[in-house]
PDB file of N, CA and C in Angstrom:
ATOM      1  N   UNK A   1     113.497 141.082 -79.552  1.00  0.00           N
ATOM      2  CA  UNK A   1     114.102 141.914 -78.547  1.00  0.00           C
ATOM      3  C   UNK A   1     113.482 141.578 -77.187  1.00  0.00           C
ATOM      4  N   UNK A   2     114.454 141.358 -76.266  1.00  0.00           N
ATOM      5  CA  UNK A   2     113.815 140.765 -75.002  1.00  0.00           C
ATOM      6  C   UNK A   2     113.566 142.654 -74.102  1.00  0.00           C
ATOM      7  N   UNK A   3     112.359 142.422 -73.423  1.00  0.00           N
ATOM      8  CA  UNK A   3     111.646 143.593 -73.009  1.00  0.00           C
ATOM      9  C   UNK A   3     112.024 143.460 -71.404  1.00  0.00           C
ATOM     10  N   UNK A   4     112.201 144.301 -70.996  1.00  0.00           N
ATOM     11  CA  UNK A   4     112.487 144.505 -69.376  1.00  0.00           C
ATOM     12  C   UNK A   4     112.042 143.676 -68.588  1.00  0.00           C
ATOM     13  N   UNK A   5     110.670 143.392 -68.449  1.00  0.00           N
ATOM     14  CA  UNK A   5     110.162 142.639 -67.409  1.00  0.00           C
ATOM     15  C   UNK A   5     110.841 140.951 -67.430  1.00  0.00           C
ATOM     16  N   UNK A   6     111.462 140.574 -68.735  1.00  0.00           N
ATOM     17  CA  UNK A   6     111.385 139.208 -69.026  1.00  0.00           C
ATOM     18  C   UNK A   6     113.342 139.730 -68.100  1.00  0.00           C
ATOM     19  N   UNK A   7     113.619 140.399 -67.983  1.00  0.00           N
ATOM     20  CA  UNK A   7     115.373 140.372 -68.205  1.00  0.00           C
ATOM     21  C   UNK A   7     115.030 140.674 -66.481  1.00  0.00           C
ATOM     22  N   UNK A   8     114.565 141.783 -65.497  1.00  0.00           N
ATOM     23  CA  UNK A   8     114.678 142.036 -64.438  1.00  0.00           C
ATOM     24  C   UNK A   8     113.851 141.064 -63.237  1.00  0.00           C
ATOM     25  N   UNK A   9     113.071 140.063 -64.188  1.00  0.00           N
ATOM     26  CA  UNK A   9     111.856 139.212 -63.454  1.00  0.00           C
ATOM     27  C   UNK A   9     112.675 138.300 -62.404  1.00  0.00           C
ATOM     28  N   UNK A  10     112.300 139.219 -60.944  1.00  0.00           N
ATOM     29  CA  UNK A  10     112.506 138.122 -59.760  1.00  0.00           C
ATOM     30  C   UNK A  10     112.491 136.741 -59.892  1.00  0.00           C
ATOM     31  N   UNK A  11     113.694 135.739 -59.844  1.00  0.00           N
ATOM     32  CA  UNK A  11     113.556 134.036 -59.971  1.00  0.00           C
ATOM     33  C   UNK A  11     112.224 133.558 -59.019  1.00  0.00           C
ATOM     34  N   UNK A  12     112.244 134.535 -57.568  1.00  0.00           N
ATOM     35  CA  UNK A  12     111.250 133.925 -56.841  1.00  0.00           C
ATOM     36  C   UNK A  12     110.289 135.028 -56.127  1.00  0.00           C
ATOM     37  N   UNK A  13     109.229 135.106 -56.525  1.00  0.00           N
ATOM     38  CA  UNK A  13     108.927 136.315 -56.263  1.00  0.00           C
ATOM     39  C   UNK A  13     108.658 136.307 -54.547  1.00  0.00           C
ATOM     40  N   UNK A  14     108.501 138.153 -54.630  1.00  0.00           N
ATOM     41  CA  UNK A  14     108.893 138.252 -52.864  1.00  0.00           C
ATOM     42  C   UNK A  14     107.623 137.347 -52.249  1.00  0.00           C
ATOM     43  N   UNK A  15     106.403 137.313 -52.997  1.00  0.00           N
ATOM     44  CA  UNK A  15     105.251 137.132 -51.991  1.00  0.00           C
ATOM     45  C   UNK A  15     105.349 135.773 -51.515  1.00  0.00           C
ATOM     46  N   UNK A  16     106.382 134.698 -52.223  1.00  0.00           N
ATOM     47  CA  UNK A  16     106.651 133.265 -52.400  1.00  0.00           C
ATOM     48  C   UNK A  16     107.560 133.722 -50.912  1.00  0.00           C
ATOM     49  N   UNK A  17     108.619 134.258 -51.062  1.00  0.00           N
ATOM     50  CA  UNK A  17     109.279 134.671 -50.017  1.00  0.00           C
ATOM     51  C   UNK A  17     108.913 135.068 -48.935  1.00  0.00           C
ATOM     52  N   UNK A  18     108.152 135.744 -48.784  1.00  0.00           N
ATOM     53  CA  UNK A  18     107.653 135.934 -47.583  1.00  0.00           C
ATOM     54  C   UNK A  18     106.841 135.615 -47.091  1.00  0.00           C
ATOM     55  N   UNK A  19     105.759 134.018 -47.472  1.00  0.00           N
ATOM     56  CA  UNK A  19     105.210 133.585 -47.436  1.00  0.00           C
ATOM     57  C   UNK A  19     105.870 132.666 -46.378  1.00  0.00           C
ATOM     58  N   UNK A  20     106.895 132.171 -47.226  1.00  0.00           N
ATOM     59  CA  UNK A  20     108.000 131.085 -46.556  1.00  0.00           C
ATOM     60  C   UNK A  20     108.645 131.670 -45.222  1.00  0.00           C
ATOM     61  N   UNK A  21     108.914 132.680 -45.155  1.00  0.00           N
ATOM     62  CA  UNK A  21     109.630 133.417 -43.709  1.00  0.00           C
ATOM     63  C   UNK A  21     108.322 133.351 -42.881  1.00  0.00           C
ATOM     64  N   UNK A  22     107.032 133.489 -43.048  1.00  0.00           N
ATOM     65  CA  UNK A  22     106.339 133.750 -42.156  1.00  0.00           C
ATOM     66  C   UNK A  22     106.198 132.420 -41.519  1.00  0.00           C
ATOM     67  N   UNK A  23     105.573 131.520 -42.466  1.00  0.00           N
ATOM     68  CA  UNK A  23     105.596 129.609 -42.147  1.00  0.00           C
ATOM     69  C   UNK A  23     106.955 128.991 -41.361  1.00  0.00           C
ATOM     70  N   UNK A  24     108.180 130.079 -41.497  1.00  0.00           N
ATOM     71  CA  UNK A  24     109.196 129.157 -40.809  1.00  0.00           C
ATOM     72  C   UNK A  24     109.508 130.654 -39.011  1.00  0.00           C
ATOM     73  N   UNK A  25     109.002 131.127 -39.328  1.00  0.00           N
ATOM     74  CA  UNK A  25     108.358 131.927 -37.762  1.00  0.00           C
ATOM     75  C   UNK A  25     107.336 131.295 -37.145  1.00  0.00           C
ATOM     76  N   UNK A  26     106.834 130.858 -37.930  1.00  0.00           N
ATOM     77  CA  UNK A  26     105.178 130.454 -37.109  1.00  0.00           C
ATOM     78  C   UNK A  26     105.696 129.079 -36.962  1.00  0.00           C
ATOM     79  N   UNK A  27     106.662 128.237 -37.384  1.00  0.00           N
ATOM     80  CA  UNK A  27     107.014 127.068 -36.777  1.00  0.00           C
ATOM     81  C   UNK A  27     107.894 126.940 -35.650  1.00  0.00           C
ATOM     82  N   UNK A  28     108.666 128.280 -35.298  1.00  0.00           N
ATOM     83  CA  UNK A  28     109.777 128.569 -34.464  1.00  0.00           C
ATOM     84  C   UNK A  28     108.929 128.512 -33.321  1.00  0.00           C
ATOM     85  N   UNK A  29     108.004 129.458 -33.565  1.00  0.00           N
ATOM     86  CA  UNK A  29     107.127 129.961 -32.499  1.00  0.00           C
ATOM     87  C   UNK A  29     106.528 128.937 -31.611  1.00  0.00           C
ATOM     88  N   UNK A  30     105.845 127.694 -32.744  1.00  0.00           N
ATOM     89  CA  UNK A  30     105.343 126.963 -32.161  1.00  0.00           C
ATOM     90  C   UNK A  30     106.067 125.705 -31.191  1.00  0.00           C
ATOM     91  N   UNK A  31     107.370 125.982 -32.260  1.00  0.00           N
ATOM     92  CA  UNK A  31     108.550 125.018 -31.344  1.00  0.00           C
ATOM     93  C   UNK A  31     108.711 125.565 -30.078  1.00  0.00           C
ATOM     94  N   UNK A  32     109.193 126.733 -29.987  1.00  0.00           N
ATOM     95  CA  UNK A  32     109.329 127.540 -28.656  1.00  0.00           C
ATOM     96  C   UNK A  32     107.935 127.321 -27.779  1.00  0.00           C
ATOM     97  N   UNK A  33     106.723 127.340 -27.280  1.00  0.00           N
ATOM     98  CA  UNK A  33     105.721 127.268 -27.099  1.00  0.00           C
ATOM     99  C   UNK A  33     106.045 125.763 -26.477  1.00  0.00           C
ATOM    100  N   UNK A  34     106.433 124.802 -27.153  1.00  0.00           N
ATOM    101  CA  UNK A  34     106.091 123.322 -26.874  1.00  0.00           C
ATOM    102  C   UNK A  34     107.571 123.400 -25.484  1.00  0.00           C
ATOM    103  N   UNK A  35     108.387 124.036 -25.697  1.00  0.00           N
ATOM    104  CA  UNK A  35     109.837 124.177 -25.341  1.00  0.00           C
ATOM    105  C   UNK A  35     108.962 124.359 -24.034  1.00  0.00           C
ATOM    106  N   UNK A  36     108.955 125.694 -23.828  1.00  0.00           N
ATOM    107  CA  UNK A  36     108.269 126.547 -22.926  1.00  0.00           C
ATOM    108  C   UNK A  36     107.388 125.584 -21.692  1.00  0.00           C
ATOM    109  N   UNK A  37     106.168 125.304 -22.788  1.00  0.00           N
ATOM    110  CA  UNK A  37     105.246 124.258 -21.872  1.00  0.00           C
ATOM    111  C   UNK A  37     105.791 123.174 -20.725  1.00  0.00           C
ATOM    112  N   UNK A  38     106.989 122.366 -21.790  1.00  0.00           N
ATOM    113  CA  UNK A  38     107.681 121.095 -21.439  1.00  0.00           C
ATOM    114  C   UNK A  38     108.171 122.128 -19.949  1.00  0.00           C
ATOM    115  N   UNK A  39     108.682 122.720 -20.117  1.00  0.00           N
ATOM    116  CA  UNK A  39     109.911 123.395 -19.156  1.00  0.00           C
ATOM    117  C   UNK A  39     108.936 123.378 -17.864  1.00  0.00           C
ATOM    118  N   UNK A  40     107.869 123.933 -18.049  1.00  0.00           N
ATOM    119  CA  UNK A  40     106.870 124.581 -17.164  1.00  0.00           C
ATOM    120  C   UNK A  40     106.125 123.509 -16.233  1.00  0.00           C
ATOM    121  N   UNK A  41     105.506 122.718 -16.948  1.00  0.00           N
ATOM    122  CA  UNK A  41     105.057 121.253 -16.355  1.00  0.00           C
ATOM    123  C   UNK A  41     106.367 120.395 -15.747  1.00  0.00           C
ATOM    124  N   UNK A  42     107.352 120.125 -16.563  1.00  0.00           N
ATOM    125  CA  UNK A  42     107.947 119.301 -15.391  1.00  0.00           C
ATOM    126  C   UNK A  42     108.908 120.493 -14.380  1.00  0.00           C
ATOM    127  N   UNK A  43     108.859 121.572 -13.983  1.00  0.00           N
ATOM    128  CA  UNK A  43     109.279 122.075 -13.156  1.00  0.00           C
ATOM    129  C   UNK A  43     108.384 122.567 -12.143  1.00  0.00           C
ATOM    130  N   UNK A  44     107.089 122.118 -12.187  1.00  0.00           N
ATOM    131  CA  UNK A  44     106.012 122.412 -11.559  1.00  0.00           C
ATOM    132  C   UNK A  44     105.647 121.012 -10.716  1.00  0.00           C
ATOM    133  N   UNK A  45     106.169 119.918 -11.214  1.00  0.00           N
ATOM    134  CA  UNK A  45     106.863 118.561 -10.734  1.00  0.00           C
ATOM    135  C   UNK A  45     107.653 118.882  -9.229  1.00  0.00           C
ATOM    136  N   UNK A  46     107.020 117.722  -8.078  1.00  0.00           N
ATOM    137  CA  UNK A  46     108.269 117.573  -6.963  1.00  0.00           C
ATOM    138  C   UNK A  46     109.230 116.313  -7.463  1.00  0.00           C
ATOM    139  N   UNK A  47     110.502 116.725  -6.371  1.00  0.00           N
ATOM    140  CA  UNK A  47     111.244 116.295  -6.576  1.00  0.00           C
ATOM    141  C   UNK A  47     111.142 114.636  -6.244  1.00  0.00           C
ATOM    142  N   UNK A  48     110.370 114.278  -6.025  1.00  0.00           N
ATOM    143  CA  UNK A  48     109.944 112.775  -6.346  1.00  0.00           C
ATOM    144  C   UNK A  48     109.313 112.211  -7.321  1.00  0.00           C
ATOM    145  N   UNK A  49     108.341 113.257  -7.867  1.00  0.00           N
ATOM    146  CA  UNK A  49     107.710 112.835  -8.937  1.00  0.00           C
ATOM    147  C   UNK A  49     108.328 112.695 -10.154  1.00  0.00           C
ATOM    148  N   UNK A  50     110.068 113.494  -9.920  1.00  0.00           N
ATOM    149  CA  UNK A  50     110.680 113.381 -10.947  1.00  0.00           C
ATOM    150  C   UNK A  50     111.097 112.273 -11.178  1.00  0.00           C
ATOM    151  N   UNK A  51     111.939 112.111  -9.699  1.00  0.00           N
ATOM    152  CA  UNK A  51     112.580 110.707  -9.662  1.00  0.00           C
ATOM    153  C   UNK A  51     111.628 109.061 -10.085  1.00  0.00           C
ATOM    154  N   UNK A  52     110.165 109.659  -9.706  1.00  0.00           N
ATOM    155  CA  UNK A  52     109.375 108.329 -10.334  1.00  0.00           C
ATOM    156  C   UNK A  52     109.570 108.418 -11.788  1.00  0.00           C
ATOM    157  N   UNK A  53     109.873 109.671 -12.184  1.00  0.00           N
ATOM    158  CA  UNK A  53     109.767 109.372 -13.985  1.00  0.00           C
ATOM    159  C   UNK A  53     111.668 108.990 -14.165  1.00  0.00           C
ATOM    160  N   UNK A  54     112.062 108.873 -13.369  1.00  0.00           N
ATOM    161  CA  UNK A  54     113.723 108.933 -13.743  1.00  0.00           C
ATOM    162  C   UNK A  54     114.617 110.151 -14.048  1.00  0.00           C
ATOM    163  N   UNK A  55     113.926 111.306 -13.790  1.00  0.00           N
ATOM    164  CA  UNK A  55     114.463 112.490 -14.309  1.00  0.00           C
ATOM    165  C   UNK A  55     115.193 113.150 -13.325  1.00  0.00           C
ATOM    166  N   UNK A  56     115.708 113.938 -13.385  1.00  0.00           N
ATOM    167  CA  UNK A  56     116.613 115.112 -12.440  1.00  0.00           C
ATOM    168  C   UNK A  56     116.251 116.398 -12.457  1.00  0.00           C
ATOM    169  N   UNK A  57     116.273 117.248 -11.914  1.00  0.00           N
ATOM    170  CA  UNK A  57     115.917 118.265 -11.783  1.00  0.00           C
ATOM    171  C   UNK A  57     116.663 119.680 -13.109  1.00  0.00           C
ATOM    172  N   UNK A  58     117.973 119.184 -12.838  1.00  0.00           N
ATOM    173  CA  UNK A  58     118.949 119.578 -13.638  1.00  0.00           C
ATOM    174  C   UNK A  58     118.959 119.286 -15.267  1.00  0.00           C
ATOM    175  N   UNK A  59     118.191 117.934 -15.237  1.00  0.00           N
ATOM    176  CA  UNK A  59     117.675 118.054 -17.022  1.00  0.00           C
ATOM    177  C   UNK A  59     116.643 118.193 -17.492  1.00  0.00           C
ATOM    178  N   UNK A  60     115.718 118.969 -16.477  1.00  0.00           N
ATOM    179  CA  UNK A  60     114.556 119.408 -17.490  1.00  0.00           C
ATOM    180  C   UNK A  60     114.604 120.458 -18.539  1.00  0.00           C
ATOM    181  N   UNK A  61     115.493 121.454 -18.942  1.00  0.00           N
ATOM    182  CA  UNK A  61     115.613 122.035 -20.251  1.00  0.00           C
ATOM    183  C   UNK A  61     116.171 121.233 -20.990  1.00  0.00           C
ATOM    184  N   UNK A  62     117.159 120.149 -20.661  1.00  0.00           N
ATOM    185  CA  UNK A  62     117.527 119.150 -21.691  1.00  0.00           C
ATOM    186  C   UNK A  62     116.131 118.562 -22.481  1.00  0.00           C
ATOM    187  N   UNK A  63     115.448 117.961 -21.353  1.00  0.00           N
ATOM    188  CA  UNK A  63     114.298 117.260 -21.991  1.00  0.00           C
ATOM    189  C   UNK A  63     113.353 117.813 -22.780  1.00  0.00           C
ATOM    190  N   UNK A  64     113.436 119.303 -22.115  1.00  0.00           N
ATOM    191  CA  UNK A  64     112.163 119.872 -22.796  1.00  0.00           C
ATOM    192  C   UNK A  64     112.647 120.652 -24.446  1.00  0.00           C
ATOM    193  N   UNK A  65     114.063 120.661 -24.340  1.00  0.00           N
ATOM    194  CA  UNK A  65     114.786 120.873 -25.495  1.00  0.00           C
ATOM    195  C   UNK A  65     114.454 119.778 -26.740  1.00  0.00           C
ATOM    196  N   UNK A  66     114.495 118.971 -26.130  1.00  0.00           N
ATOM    197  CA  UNK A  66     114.478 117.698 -27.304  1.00  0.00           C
ATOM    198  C   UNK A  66     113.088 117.472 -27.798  1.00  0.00           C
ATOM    199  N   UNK A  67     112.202 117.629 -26.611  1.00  0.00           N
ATOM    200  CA  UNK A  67     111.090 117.343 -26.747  1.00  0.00           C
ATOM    201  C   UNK A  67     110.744 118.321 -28.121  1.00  0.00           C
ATOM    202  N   UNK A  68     110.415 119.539 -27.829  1.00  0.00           N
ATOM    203  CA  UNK A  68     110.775 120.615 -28.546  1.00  0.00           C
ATOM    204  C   UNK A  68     111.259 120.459 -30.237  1.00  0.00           C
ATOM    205  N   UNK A  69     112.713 120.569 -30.298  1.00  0.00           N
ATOM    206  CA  UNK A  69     112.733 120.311 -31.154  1.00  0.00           C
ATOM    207  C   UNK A  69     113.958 119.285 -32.036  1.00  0.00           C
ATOM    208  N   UNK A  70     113.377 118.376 -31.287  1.00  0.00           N
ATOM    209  CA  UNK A  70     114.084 117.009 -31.659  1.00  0.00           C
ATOM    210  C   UNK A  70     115.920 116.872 -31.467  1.00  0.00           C
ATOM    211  N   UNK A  71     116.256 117.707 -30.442  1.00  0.00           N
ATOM    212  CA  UNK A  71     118.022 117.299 -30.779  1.00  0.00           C
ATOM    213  C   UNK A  71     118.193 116.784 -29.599  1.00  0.00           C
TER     214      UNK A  71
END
């Protein structure tokens, strides 16, 4: 006779679960953070210093997007 615990037993238990939600917050976070930084430094950049790197003013969230998190 199969006994309760074997029939109601979580496939994954929560602590596995929420282990995993916290590790994929704390990677968001850290993505955002790198986002953030990027944004901050080259907008703290003059507008020549951009142009020595080839950049525009207008794509530094592009850049700092990618930088970030890779798209």
């Amino acid at each position: 006779m199969a006994s309760v615990t074997e029939i109601f037993a979580p496939s994954h238990p929560v602590g596995a679960r929420f282990n995993g939600m916290k590790s994929e917050l704390r990677a968001r976070w850290e993505s955002y953070k790198v986002y953030r930084r990027t944004v901050s430094e080259l907008a703290a950049l003059s507008d020549r210093e951009l142009n020595d790197l080839g950049l525009h003013r207008s794509s530094i969230r592009g850049i700092a997007y990618e930088a970030a998190y890779g798209k």
